[in-house]
PDB file of N, CA and C in Angstrom:
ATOM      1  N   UNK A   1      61.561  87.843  89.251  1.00  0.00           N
ATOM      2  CA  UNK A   1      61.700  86.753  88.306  1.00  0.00           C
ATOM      3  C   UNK A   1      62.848  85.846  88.760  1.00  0.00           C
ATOM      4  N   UNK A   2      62.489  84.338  88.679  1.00  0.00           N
ATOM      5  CA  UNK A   2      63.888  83.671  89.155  1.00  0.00           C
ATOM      6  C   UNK A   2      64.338  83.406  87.744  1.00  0.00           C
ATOM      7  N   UNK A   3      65.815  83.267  88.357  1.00  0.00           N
ATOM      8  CA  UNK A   3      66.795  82.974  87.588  1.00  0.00           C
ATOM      9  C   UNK A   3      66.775  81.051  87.529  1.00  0.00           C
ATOM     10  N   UNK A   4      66.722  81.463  86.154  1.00  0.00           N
ATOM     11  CA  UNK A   4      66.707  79.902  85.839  1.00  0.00           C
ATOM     12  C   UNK A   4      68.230  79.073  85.635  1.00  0.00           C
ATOM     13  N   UNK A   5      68.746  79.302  85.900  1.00  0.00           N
ATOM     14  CA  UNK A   5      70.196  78.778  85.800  1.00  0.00           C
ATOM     15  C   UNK A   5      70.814  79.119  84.905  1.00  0.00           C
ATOM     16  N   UNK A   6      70.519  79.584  83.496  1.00  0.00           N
ATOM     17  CA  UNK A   6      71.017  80.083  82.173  1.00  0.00           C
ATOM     18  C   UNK A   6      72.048  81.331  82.390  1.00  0.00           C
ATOM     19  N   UNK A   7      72.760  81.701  81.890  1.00  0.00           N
ATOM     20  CA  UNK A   7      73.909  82.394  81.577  1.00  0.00           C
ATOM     21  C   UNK A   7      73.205  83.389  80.607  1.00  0.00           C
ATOM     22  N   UNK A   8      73.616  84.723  80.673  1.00  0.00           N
ATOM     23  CA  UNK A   8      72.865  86.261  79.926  1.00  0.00           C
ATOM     24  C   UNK A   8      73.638  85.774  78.389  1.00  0.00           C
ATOM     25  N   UNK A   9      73.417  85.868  77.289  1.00  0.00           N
ATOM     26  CA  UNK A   9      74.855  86.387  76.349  1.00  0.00           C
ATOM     27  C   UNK A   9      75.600  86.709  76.551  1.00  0.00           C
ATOM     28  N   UNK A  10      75.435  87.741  77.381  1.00  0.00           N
ATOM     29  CA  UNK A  10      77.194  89.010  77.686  1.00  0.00           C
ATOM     30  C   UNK A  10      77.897  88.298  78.524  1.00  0.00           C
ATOM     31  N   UNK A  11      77.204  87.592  79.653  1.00  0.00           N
ATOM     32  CA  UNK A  11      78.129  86.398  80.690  1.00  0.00           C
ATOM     33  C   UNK A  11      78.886  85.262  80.091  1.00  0.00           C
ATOM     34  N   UNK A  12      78.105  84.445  79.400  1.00  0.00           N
ATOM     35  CA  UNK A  12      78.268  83.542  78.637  1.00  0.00           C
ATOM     36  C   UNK A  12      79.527  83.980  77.521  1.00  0.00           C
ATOM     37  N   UNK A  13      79.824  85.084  76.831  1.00  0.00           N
ATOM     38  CA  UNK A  13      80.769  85.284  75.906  1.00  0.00           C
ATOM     39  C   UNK A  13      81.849  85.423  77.128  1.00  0.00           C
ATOM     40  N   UNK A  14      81.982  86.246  77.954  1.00  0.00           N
ATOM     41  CA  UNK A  14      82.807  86.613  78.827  1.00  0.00           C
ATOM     42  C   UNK A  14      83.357  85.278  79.420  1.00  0.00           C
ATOM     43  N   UNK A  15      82.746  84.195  79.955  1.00  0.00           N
ATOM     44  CA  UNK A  15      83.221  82.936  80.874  1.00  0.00           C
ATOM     45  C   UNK A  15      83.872  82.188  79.435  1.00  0.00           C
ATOM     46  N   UNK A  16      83.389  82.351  78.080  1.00  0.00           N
ATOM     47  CA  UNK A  16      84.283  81.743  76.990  1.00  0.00           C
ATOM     48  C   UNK A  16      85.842  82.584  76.821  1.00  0.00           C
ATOM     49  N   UNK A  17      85.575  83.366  76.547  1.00  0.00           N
ATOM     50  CA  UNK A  17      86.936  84.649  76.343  1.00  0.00           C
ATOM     51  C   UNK A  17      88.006  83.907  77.065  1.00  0.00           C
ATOM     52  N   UNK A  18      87.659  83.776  78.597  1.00  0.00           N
ATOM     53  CA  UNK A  18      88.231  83.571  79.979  1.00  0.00           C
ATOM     54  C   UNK A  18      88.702  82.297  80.230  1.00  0.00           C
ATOM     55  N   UNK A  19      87.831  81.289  79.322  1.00  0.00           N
ATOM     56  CA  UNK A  19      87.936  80.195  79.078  1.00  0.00           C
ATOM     57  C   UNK A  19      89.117  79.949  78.051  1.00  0.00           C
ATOM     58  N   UNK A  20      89.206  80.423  76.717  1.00  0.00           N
ATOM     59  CA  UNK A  20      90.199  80.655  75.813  1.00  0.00           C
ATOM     60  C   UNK A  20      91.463  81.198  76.782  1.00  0.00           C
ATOM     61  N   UNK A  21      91.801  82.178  77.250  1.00  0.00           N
ATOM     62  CA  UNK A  21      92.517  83.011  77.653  1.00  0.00           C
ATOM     63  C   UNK A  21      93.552  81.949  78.335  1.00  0.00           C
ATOM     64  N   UNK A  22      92.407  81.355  79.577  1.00  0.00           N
ATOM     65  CA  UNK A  22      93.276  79.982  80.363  1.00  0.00           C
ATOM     66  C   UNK A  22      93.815  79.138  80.028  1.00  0.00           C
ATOM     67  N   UNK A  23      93.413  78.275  78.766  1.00  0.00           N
ATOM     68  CA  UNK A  23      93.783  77.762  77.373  1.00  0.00           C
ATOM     69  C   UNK A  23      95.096  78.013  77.324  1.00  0.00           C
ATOM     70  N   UNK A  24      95.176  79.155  76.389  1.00  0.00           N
ATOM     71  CA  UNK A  24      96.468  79.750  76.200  1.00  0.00           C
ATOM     72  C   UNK A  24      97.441  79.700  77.017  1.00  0.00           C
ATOM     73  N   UNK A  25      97.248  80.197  78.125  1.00  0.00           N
ATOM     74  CA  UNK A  25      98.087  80.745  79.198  1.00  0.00           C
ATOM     75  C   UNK A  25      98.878  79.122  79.257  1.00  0.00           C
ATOM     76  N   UNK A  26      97.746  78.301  79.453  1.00  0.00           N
ATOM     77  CA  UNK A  26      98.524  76.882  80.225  1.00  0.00           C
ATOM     78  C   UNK A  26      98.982  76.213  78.587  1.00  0.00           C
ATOM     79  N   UNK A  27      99.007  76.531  77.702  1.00  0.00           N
ATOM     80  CA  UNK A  27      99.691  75.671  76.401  1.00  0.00           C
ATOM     81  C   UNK A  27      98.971  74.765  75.815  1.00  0.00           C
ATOM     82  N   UNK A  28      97.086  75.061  76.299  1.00  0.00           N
ATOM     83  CA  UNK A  28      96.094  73.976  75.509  1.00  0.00           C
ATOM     84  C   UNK A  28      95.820  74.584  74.935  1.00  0.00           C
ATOM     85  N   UNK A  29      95.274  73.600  73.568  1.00  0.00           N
ATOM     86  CA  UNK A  29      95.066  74.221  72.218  1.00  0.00           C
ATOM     87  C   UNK A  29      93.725  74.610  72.186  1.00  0.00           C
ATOM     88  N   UNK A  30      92.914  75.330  71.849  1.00  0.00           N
ATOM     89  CA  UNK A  30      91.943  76.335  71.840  1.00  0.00           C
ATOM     90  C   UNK A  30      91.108  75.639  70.931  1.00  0.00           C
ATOM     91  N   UNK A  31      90.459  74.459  70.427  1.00  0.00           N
ATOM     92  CA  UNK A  31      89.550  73.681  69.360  1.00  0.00           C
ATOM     93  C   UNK A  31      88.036  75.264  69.033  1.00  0.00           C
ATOM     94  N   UNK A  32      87.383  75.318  70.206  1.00  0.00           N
ATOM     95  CA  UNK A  32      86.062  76.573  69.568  1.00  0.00           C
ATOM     96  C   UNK A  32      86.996  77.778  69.134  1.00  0.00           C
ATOM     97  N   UNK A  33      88.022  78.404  69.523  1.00  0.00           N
ATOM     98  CA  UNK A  33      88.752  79.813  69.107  1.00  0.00           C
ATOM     99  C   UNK A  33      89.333  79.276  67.814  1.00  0.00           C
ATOM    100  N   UNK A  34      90.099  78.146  67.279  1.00  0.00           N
ATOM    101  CA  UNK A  34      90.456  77.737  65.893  1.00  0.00           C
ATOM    102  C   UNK A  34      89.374  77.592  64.834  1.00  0.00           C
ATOM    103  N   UNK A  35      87.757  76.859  65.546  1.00  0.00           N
ATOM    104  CA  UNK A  35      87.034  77.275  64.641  1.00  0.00           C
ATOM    105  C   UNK A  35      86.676  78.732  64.425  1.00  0.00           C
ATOM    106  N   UNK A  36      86.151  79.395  65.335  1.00  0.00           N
ATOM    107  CA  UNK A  36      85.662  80.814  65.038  1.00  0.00           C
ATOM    108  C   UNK A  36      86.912  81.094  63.874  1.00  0.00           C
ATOM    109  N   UNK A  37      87.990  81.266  64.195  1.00  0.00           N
ATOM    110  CA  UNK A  37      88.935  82.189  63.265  1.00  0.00           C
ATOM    111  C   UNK A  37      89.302  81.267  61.648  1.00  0.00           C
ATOM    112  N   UNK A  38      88.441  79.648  61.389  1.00  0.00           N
ATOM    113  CA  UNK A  38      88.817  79.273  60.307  1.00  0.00           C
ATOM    114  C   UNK A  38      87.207  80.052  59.598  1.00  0.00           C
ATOM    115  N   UNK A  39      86.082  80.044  60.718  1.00  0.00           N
ATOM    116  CA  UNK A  39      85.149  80.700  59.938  1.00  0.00           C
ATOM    117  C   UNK A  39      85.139  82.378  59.606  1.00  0.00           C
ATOM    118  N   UNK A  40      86.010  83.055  60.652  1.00  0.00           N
ATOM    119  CA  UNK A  40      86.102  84.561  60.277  1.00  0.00           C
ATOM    120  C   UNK A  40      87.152  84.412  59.106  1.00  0.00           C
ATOM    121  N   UNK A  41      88.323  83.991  59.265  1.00  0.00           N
ATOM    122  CA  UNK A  41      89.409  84.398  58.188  1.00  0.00           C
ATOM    123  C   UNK A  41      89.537  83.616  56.659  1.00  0.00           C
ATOM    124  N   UNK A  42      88.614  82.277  57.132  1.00  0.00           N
ATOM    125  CA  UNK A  42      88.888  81.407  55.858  1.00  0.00           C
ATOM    126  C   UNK A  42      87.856  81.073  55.488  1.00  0.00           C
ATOM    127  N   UNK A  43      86.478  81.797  55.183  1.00  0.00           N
ATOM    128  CA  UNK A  43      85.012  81.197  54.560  1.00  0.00           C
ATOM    129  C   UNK A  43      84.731  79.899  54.375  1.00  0.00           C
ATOM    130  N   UNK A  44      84.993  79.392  55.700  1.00  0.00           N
ATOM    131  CA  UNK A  44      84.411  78.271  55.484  1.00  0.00           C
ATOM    132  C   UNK A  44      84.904  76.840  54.742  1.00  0.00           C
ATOM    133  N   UNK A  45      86.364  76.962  55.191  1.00  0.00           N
ATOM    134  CA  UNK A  45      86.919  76.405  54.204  1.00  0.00           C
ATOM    135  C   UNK A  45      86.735  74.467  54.978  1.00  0.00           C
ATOM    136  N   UNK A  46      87.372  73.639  54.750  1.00  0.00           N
ATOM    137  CA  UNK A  46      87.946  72.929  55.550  1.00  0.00           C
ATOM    138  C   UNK A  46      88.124  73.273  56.556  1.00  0.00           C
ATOM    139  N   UNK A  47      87.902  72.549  57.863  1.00  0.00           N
ATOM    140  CA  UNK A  47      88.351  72.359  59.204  1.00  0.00           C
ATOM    141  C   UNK A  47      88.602  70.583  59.786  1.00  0.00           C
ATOM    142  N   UNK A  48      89.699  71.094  60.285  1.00  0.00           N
ATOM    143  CA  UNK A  48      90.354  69.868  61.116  1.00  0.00           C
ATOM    144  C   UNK A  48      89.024  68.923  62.212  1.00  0.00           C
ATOM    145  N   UNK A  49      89.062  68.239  62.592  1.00  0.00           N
ATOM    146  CA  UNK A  49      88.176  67.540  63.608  1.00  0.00           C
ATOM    147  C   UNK A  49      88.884  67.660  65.137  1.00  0.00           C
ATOM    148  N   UNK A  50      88.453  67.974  65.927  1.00  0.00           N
ATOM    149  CA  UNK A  50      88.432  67.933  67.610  1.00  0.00           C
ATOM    150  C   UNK A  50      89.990  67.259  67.559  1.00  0.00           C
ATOM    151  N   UNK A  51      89.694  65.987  67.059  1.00  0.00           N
ATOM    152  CA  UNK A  51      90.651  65.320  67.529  1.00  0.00           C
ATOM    153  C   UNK A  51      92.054  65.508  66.709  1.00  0.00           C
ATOM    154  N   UNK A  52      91.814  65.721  65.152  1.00  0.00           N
ATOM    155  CA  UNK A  52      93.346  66.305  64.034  1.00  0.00           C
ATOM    156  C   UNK A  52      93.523  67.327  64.932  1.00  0.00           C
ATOM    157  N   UNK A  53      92.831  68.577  65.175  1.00  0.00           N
ATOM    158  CA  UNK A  53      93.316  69.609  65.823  1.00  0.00           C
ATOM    159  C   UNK A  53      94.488  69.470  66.608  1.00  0.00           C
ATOM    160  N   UNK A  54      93.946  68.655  68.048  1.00  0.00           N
ATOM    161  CA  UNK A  54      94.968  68.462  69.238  1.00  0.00           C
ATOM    162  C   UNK A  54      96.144  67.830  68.483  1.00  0.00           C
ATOM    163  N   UNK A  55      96.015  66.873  68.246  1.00  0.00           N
ATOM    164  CA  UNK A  55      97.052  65.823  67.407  1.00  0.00           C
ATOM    165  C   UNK A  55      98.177  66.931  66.601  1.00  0.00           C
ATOM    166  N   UNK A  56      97.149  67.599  66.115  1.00  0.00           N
ATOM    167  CA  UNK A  56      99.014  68.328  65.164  1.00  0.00           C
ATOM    168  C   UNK A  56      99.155  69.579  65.918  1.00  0.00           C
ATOM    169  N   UNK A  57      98.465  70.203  67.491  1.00  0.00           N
ATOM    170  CA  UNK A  57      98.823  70.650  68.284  1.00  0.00           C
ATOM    171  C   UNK A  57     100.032  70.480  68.902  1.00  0.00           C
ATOM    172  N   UNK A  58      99.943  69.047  69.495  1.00  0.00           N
ATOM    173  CA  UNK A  58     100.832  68.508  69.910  1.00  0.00           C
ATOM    174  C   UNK A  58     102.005  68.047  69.064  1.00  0.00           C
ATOM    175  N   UNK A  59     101.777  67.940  68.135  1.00  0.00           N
ATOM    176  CA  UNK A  59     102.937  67.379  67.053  1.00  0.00           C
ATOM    177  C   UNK A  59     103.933  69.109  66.909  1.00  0.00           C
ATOM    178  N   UNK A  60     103.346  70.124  67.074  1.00  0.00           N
ATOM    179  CA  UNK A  60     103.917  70.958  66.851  1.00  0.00           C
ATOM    180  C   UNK A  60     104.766  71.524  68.077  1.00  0.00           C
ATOM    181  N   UNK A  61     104.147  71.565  68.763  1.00  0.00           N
ATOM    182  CA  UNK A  61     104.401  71.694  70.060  1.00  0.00           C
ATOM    183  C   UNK A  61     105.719  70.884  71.114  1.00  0.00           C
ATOM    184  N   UNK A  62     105.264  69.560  70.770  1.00  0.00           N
ATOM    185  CA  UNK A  62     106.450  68.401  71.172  1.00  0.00           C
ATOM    186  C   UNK A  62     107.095  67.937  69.964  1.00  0.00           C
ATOM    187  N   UNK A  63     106.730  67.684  68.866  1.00  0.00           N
ATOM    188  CA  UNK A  63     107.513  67.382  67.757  1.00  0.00           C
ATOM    189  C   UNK A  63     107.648  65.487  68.225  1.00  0.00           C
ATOM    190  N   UNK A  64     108.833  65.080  68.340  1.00  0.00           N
ATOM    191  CA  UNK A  64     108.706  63.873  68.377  1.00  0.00           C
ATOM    192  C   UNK A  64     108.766  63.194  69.472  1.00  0.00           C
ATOM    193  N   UNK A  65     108.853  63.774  70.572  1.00  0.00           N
ATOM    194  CA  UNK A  65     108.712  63.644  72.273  1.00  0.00           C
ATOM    195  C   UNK A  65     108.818  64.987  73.057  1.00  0.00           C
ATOM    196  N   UNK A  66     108.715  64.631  74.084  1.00  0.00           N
ATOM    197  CA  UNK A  66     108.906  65.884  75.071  1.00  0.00           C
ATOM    198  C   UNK A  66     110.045  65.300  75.572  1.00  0.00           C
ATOM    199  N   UNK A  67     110.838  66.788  75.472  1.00  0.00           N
ATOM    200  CA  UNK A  67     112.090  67.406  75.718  1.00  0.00           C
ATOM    201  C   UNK A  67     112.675  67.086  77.227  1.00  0.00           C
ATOM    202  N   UNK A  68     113.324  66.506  78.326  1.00  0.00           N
ATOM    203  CA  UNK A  68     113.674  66.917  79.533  1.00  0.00           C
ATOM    204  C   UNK A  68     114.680  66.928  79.670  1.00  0.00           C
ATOM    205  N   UNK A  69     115.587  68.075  80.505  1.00  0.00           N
ATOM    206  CA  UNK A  69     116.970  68.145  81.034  1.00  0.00           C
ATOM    207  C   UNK A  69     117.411  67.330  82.229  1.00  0.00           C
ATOM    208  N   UNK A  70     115.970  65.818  82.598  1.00  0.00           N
ATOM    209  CA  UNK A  70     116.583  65.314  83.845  1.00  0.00           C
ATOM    210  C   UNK A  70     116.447  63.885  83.673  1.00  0.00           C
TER     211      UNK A  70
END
């Protein structure tokens, strides 16, 4: 059988995980991992848009500029 280009489930969760993980690591904000956890922890409550997300990412993050010692 050929493989049609599609990704299994189990691959596909795994290249997301990995995807999140890299996210993190480098200090970008995670928009699909904030939804999953407003739909696991908060039924569905309100959610931010793509773009509020980053925005008070960054607001939290840099606050009112970024910081340099040079």
């Amino acid at each position: 059988m050929r493989n049609s280009g599609r990704l299994d489930g189990w691959t596909a969760g795994r290249l997301g995980t990995l995807l999140s993980l890299l996210k993190r690591v480098c200090g970008m904000p995670d928009y699909q991992g904030y939804l999953v956890h407003m739909r696991e922890k908060h039924g569905g409550g309100a959610v931010l848009s793509e773009r509020e997300y980053f925005e008070q990412h960054m607001q939290v993050r840099y606050g009112s500029g970024v910081s340099r010692c040079c």
